[in-house]
C-alpha atoms as a PDB file:
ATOM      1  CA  UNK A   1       2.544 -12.940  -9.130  1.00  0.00           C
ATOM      2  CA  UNK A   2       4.987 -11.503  -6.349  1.00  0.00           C
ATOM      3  CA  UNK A   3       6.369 -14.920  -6.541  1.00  0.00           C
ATOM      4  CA  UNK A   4       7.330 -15.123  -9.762  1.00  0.00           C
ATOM      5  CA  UNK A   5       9.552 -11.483  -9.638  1.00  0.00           C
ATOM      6  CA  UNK A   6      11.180 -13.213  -6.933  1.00  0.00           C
ATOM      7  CA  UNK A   7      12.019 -16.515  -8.626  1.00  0.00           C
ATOM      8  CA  UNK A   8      13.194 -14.063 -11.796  1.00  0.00           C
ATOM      9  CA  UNK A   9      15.258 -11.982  -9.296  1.00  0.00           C
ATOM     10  CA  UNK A  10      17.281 -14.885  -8.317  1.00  0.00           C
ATOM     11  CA  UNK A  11      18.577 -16.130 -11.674  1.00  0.00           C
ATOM     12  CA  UNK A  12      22.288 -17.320 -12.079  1.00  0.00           C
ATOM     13  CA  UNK A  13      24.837 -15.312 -12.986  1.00  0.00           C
ATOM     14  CA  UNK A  14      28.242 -16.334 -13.649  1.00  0.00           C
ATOM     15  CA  UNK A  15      31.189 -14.093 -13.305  1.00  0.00           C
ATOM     16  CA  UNK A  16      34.077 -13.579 -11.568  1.00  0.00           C
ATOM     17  CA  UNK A  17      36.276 -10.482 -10.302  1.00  0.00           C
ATOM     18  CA  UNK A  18      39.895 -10.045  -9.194  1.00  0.00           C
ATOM     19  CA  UNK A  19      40.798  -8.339  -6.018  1.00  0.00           C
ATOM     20  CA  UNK A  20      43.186  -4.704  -6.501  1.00  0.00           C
ATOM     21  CA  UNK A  21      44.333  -2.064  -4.481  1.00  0.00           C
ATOM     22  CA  UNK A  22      42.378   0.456  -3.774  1.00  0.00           C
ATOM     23  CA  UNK A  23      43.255   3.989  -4.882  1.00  0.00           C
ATOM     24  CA  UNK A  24      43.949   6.978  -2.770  1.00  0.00           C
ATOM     25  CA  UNK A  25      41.818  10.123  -4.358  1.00  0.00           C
ATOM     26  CA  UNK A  26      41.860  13.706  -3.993  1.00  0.00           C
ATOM     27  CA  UNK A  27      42.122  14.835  -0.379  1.00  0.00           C
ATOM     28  CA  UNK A  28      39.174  15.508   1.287  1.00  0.00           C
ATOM     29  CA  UNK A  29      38.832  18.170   4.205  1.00  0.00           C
ATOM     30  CA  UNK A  30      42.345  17.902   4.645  1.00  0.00           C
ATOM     31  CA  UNK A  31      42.424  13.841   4.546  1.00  0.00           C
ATOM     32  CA  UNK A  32      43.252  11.233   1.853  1.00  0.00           C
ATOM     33  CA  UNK A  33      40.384   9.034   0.973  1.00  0.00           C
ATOM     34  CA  UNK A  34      39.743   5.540  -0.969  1.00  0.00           C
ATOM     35  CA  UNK A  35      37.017   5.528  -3.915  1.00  0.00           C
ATOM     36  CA  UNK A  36      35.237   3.938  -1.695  1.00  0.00           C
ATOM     37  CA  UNK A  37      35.614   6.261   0.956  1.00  0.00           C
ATOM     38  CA  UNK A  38      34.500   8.931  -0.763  1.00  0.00           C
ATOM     39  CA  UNK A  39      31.602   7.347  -1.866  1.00  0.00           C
ATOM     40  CA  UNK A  40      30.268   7.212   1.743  1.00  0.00           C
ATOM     41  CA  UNK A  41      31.373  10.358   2.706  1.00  0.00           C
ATOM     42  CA  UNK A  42      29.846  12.122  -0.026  1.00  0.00           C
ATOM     43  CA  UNK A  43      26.227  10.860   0.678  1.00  0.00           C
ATOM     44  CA  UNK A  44      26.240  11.095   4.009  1.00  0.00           C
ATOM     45  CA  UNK A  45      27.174  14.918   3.185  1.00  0.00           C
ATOM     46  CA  UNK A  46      23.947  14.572   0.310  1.00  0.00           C
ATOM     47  CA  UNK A  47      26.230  15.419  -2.264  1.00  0.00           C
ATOM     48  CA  UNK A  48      24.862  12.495  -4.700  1.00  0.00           C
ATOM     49  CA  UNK A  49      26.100  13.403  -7.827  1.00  0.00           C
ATOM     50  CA  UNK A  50      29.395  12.913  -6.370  1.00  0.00           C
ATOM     51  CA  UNK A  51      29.129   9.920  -4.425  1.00  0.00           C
ATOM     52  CA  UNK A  52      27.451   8.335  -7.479  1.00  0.00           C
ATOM     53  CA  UNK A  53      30.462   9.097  -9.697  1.00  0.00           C
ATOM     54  CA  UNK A  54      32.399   7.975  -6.673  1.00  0.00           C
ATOM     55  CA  UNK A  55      30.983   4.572  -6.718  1.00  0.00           C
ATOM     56  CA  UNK A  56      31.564   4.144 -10.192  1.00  0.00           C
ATOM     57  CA  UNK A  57      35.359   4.882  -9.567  1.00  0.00           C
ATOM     58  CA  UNK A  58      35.315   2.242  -6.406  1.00  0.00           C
ATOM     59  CA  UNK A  59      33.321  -0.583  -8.452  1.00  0.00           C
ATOM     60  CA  UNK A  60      36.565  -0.256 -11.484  1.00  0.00           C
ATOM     61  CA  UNK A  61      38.856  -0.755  -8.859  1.00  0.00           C
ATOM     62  CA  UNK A  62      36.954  -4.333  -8.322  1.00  0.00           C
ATOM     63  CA  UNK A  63      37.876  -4.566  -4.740  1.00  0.00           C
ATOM     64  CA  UNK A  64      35.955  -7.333  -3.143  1.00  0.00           C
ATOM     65  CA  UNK A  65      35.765  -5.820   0.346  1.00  0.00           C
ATOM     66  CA  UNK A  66      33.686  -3.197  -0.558  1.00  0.00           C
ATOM     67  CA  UNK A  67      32.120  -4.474  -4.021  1.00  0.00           C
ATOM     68  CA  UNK A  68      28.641  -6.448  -3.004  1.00  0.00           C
ATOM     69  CA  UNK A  69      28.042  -2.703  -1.048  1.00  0.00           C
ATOM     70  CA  UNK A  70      28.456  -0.468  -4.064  1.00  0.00           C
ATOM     71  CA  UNK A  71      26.835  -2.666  -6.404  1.00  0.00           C
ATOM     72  CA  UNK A  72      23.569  -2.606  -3.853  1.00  0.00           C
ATOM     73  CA  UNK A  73      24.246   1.240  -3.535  1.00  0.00           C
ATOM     74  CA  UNK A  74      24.572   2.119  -7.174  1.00  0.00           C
ATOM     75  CA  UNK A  75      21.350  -0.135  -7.577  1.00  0.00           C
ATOM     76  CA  UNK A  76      19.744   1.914  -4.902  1.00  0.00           C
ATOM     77  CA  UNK A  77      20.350   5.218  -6.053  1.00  0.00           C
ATOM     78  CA  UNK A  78      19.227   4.518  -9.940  1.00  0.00           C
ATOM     79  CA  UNK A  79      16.105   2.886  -8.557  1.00  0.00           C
ATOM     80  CA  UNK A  80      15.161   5.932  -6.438  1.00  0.00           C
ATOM     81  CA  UNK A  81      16.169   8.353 -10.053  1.00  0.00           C
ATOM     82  CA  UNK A  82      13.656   5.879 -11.804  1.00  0.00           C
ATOM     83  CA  UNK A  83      16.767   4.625 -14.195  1.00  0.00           C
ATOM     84  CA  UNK A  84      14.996   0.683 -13.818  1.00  0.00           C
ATOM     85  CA  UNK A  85      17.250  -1.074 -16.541  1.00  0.00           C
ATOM     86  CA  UNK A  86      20.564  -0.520 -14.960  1.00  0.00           C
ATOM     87  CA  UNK A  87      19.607  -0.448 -11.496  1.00  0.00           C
ATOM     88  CA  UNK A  88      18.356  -3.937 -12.386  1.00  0.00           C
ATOM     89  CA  UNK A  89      21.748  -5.087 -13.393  1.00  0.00           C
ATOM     90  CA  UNK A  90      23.368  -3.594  -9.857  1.00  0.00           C
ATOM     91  CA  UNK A  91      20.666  -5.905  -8.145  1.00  0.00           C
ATOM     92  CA  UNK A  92      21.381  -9.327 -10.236  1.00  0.00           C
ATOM     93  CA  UNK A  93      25.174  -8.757  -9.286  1.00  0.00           C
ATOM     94  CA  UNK A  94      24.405  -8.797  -5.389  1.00  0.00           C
ATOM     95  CA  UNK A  95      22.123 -11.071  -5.519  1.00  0.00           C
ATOM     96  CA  UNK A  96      24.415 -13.633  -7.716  1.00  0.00           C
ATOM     97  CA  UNK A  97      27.863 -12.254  -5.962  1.00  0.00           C
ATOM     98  CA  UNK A  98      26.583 -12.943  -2.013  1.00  0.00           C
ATOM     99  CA  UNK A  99      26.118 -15.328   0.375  1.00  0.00           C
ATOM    100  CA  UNK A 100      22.982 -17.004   0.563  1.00  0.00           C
ATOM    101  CA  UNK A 101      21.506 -15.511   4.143  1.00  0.00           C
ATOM    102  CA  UNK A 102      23.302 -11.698   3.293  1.00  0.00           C
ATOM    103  CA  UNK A 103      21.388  -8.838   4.231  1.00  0.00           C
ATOM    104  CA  UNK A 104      22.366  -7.225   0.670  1.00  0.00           C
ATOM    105  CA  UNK A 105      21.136 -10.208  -1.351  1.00  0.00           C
ATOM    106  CA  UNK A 106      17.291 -10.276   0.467  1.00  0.00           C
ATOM    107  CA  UNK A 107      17.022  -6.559   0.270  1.00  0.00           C
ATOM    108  CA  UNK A 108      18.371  -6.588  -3.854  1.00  0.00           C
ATOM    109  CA  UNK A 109      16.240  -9.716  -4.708  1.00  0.00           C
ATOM    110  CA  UNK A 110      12.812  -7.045  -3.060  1.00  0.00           C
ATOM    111  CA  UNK A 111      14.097  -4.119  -4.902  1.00  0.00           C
ATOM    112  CA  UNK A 112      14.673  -6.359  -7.987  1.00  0.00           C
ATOM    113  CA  UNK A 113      11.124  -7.548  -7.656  1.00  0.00           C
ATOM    114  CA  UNK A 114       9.349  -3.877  -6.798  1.00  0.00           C
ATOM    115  CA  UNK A 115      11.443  -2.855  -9.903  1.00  0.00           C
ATOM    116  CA  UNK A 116       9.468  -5.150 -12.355  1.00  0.00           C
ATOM    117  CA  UNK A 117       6.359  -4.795 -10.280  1.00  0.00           C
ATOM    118  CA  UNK A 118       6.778  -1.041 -10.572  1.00  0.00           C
ATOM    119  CA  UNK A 119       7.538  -1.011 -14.796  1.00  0.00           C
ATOM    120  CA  UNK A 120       4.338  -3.777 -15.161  1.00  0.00           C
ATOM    121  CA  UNK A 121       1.932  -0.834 -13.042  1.00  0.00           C
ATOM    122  CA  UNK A 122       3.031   1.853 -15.224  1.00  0.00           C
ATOM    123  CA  UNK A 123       2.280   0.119 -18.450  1.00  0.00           C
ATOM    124  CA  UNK A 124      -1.174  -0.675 -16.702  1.00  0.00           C
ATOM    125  CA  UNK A 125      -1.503   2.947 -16.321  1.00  0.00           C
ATOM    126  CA  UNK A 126      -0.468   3.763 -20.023  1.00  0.00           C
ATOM    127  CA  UNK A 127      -2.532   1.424 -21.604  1.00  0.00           C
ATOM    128  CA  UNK A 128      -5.786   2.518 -19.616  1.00  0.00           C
ATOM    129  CA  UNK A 129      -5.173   6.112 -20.037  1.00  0.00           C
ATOM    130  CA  UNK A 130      -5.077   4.803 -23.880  1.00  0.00           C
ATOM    131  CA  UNK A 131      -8.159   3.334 -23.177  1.00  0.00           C
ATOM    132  CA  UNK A 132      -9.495   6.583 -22.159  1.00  0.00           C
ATOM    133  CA  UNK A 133      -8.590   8.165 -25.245  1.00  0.00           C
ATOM    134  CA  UNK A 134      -9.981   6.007 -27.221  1.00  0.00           C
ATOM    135  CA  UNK A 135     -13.462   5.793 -25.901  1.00  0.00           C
ATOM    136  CA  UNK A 136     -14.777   8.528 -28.073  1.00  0.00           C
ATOM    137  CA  UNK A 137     -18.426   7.821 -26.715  1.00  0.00           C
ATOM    138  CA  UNK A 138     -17.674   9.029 -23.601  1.00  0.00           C
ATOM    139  CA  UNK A 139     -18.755   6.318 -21.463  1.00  0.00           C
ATOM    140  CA  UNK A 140     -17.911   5.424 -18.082  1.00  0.00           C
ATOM    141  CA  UNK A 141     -15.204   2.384 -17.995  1.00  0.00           C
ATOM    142  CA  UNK A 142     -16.204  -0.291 -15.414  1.00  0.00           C
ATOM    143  CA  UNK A 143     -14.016   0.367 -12.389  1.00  0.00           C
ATOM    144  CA  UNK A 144     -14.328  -2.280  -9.720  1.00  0.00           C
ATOM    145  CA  UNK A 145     -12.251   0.016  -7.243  1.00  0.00           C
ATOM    146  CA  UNK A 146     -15.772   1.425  -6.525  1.00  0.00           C
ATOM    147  CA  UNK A 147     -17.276  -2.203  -5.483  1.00  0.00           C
ATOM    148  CA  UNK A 148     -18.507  -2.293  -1.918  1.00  0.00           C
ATOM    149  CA  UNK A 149     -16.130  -4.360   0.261  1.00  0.00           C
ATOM    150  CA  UNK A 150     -18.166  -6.706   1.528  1.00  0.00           C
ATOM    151  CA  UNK A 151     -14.749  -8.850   3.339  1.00  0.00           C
ATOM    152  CA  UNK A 152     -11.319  -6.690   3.621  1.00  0.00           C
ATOM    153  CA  UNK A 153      -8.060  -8.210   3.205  1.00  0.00           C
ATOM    154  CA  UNK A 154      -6.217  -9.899   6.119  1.00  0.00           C
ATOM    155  CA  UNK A 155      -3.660 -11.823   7.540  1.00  0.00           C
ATOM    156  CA  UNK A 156      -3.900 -15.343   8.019  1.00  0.00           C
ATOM    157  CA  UNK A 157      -2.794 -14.473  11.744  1.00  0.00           C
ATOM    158  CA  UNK A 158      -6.189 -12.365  12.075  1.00  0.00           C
ATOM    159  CA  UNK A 159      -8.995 -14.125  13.090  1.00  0.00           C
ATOM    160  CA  UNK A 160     -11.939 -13.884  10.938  1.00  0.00           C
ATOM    161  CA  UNK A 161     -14.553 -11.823  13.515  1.00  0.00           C
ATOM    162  CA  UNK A 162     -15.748  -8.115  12.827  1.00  0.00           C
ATOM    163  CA  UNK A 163     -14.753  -5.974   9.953  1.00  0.00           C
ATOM    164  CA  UNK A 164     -13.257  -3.708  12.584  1.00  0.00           C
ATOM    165  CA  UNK A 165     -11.356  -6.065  14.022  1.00  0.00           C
ATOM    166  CA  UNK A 166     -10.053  -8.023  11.095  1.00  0.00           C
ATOM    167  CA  UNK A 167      -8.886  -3.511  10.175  1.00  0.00           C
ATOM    168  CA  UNK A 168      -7.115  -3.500  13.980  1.00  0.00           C
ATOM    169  CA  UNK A 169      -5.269  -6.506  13.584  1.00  0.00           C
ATOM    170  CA  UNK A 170      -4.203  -5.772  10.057  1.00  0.00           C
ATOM    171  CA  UNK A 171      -2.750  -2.485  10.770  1.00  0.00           C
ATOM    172  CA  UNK A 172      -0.842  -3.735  13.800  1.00  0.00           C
ATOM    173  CA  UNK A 173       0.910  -6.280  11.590  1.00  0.00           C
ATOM    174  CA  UNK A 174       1.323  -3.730   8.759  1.00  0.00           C
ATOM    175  CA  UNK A 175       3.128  -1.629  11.649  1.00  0.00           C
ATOM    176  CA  UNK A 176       5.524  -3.872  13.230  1.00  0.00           C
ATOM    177  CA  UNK A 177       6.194  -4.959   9.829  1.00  0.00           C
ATOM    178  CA  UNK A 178       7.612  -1.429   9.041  1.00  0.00           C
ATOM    179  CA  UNK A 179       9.203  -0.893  12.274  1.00  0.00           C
ATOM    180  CA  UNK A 180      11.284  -3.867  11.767  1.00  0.00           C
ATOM    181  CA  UNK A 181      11.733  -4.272   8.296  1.00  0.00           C
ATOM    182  CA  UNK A 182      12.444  -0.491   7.677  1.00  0.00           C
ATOM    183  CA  UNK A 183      16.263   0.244   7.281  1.00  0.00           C
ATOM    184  CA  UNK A 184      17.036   2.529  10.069  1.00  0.00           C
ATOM    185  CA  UNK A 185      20.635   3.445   8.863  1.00  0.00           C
ATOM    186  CA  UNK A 186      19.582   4.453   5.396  1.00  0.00           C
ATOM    187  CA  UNK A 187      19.143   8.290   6.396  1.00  0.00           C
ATOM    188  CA  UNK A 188      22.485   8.647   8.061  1.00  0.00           C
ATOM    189  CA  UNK A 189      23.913   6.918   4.768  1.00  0.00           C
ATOM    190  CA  UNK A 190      22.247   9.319   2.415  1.00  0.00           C
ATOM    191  CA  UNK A 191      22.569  12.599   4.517  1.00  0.00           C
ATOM    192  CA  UNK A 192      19.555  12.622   6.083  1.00  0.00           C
ATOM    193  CA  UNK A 193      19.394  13.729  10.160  1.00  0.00           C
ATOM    194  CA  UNK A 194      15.935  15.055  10.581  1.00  0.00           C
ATOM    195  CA  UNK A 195      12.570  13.408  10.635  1.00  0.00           C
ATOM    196  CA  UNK A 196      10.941  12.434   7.524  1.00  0.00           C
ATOM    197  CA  UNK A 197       7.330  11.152   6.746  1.00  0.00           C
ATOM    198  CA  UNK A 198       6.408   9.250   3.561  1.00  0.00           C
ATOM    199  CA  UNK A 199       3.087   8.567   2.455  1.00  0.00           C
ATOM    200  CA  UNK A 200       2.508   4.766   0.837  1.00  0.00           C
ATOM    201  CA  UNK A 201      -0.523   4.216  -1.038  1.00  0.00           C
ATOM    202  CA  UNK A 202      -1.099   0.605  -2.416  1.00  0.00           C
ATOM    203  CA  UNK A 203      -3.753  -2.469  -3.517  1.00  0.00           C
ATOM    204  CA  UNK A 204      -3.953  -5.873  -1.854  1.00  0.00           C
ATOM    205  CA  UNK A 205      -4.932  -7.373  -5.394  1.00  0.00           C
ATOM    206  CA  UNK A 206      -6.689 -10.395  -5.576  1.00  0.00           C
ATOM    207  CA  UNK A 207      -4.086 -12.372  -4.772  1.00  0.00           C
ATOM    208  CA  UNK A 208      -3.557 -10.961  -1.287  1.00  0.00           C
ATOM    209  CA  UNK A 209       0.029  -9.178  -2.836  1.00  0.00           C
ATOM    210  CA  UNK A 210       0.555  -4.929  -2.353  1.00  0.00           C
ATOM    211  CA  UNK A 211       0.848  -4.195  -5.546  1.00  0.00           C
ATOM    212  CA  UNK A 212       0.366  -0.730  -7.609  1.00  0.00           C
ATOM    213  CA  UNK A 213       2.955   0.844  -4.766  1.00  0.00           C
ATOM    214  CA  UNK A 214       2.933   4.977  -4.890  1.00  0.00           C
ATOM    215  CA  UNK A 215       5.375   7.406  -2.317  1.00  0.00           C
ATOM    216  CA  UNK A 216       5.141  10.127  -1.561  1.00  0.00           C
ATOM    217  CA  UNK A 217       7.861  11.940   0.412  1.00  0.00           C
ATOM    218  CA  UNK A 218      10.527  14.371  -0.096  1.00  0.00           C
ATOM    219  CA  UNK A 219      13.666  12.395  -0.224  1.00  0.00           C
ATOM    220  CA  UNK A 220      13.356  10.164  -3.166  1.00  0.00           C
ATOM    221  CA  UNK A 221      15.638   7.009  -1.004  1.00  0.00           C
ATOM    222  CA  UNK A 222      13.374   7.146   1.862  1.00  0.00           C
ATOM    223  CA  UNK A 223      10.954   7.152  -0.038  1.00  0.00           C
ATOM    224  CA  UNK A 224      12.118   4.127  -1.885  1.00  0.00           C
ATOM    225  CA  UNK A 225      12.888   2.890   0.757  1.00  0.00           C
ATOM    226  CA  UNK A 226       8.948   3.145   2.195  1.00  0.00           C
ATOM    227  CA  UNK A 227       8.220   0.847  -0.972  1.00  0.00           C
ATOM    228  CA  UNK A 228      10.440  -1.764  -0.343  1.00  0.00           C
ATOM    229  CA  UNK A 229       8.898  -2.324   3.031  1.00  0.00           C
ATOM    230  CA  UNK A 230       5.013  -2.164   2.382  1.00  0.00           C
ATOM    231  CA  UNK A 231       6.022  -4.424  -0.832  1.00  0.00           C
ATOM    232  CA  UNK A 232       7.374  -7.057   0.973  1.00  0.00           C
ATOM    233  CA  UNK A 233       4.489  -7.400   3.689  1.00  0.00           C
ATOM    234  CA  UNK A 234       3.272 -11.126   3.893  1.00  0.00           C
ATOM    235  CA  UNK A 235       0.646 -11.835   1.321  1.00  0.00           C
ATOM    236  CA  UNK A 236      -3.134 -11.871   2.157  1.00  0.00           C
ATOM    237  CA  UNK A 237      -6.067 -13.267   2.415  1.00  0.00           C
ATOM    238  CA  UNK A 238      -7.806 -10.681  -0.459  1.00  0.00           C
ATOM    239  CA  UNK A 239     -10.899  -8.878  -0.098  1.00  0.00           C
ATOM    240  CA  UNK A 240     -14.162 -10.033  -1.066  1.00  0.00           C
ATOM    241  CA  UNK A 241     -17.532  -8.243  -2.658  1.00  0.00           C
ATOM    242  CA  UNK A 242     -20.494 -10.417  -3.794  1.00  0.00           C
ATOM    243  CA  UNK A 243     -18.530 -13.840  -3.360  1.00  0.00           C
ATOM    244  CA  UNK A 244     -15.652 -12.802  -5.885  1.00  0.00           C
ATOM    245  CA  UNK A 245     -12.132 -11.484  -4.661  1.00  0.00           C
ATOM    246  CA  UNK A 246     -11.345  -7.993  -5.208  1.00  0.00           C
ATOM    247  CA  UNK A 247      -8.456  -5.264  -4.909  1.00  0.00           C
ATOM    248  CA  UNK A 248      -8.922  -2.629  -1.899  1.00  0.00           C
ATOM    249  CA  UNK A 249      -6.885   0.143  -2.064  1.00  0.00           C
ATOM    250  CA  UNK A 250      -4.438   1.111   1.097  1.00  0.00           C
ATOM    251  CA  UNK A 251      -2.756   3.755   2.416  1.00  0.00           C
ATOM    252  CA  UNK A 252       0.021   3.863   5.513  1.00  0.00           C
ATOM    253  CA  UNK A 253       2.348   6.611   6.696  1.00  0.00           C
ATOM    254  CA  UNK A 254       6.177   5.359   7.148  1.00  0.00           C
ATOM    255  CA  UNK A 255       8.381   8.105   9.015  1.00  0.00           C
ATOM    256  CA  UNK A 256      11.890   7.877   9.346  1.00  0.00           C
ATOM    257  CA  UNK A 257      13.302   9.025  12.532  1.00  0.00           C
ATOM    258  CA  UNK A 258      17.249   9.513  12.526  1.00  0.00           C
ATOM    259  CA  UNK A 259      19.578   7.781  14.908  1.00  0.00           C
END
């Protein structure tokens, strides 16, 4: 299923943009400052409101030095403030505006991805709560979450020994994944200098995919951040109870400690 966001994610997009000056704005502590500029400057000072509005101004001016950036920024910031539809559009133009082996484009195709993963979970949660309502008899929905795990997920670099040691393995490779996919320059970018824990609960679904990602943390871009990584772990081997595959639920703590 993962698969498929991705191959949506990359769709083509023709368009093209011209190349203008970029505008000097209101002087800030003293010092003039691009659109662009100011954009940066105001997040790293947490002042988001502003450095949103700021990026707005910078994108107008269309200057391609700086455009792929904001576009992945503005995408950023309305994915962590759970505005989906437009912070999909931000992603599409980075991924169909940069080179093939950019940084930008691999991290906007993930967040792409997570962001229809993320609207498909909540309309899973919205029907079954409707489901809920509706069962006037009162009787207990079949939940396989509840199934003894008779096999737990792993990697296909685990070997297949003890349950314990198939759980070792898996958490090592869950942790250097996050130590080197995490973004370690996203907290100076948005203002944030102290450590910062976020708690990631997820599924390895039948397909051997983390799916049904939750965070929770106190900055909202850290903690979409958090998602992004445990999202795009390699896919599994899923977890097995009486012969058939099932979903095992997860949970991992990601901290951020500033440069």
């Amino acid at each position: 299923m993962k698969n498929l966001y991705y191959l949506f994610a990359i769709t083509v997009l023709l368009g093209s943009s011209c190349q203008t000056k970029s505008t000097i704005v209101t002087k800030i502590n003293g010092s003039e400052k691009t659109f662009y500029e100011a954009a940066k400057y105001y997040l790293s000072e947490a002042e988001y409101n502003k450095g949103l509005e700021a990026i707005h101004q910078a994108i107008q001016e269309k200057n391609q030095e700086h455009l792929v950036e904001l576009y992945y920024l503005k995408g950023f910031m309305l994915h962590a403030y759970g505005k989906t539809t437009d912070a999909s559009a931000a992603y599409q133009y980075v991924i169909d505006h940069t080179e093939t082996y950019s940084l930008y484009k691999n991290k906007a195709a993930q967040l792409f991805a997570l962001n229809l993963a993320e609207e498909e979970f909540q309309e899973q949660i919205r029907v079954k709560q409707e489901e809920l309502l509706k069962n006037k008899n009162n009787e207990q929905l079949t939940d396989d979450s509840y199934l003894m795990v008779e096999k737990q997920p792993r990697f296909p670099t685990c070997p297949e020994t003890t349950q314990k040691e198939i759980q070792k393995c898996s958490s090592q490779i869950v942790q250097e994944h996050i130590v080197s996919t995490y973004d370690v320059g996203l907290g100076n970018t948005f203002g944030v200098y102290e450590k910062v824990r976020t708690h990631v609960y997820y599924t390895v679904d039948t397909e051997g995919d983390a799916t049904s990602i939750v965070a929770r943390g106190t900055n909202a871009f850290l903690s979409l951040e958090a998602k992004r990584v445990i999202f795009s772990l390699p896919q599994m081997l899923p977890g097995e109870s009486r012969g058939e595959k099932v979903s095992v639920p997860f949970s991992v703590p990601v901290t951020y400690n500033p440069l």
